[in-house]
Protein backbone atom coordinates (compact mmCIF):
# COMPACT_ATOMS: atom_id res chain seq x y z
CA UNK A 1 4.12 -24.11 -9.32
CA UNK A 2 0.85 -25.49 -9.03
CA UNK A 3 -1.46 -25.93 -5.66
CA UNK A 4 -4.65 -26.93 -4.47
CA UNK A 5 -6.92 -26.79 -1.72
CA UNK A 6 -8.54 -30.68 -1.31
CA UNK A 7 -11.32 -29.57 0.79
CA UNK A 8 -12.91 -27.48 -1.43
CA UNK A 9 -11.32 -28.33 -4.45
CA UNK A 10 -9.79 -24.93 -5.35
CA UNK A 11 -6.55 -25.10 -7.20
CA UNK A 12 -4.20 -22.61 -9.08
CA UNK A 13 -0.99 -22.26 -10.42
CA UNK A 14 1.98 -19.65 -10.04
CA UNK A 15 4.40 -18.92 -12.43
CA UNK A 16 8.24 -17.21 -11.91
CA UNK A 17 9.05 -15.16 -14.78
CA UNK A 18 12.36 -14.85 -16.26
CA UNK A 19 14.53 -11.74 -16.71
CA UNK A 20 14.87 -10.28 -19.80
CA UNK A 21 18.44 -10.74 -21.48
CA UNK A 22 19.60 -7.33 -21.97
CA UNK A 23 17.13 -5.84 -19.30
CA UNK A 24 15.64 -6.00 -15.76
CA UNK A 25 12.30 -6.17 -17.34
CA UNK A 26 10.56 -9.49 -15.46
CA UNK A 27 12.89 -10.04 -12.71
CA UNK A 28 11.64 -11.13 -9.22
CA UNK A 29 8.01 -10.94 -11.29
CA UNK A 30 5.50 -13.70 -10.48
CA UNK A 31 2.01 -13.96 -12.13
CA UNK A 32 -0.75 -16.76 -11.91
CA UNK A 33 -4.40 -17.50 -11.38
CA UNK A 34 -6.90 -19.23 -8.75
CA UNK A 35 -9.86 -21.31 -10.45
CA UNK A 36 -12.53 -23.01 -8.70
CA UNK A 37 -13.75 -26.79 -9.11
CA UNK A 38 -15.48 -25.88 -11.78
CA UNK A 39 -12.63 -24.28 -13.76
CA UNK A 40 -13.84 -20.69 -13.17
CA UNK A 41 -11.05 -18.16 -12.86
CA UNK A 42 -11.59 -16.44 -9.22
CA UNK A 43 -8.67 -14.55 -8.78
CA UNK A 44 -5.51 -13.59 -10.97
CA UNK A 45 -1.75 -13.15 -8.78
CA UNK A 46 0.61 -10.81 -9.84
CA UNK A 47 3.94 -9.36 -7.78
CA UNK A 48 7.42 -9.68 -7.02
CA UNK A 49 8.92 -12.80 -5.28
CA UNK A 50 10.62 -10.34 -3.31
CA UNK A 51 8.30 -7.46 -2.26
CA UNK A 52 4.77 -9.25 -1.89
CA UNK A 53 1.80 -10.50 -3.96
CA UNK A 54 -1.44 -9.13 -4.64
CA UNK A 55 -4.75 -11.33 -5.44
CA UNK A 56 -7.60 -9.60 -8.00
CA UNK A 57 -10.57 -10.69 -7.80
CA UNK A 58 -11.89 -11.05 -11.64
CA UNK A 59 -15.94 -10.62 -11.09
CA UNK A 60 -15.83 -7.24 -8.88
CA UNK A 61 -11.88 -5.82 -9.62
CA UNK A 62 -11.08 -5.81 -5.82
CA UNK A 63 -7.20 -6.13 -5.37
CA UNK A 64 -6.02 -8.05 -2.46
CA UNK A 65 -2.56 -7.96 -1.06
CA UNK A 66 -1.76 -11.34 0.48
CA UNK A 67 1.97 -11.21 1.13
CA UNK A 68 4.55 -8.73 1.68
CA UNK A 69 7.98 -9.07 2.56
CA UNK A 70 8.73 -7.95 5.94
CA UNK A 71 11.57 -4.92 6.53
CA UNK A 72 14.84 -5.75 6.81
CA UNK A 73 16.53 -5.68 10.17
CA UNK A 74 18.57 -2.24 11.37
CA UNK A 75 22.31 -2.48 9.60
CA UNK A 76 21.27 -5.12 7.40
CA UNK A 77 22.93 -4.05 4.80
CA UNK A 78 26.42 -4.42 6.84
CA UNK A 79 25.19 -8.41 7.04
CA UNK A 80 23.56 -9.31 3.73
């Protein structure tokens, strides 16, 4: 899935991994990258569809978290 920001002409791209055959290994995983106008990698995305999603910032290592699922309602389980 790619998206971009027209004002200031940052764009990226997010990718849904697919589940192993025989294991769990990639399921719910997403991964991607942000670039800037220039084609400079800012940040690389990495997380669960799921659970949340976390941003790294590539020049200084800082991790982000800019999404996370919220907790399921009381009894949920009865309903879902």
């Amino acid at each position: 899935m790619e998206f971009k920001n027209h004002t200031t002409g940052v764009y990226g791209e997010l990718n849904l991994k697919e589940k192993g055959m025989w294991s769990d290994k990639g399921q719910y995983e997403i991964d991607g990258w942000v670039k800037n106008k220039e084609n400079k990698v800012l940040y690389t995305l990495f997380g669960h569809w799921n659970a949340g999603l976390v941003a790294t910032n590539v020049d200084t290592k800082v991790k982000t978290e800019i999404w996370k699922r919220n907790p399921m309602p009381p009894r949920s389980d009865v309903y879902y």
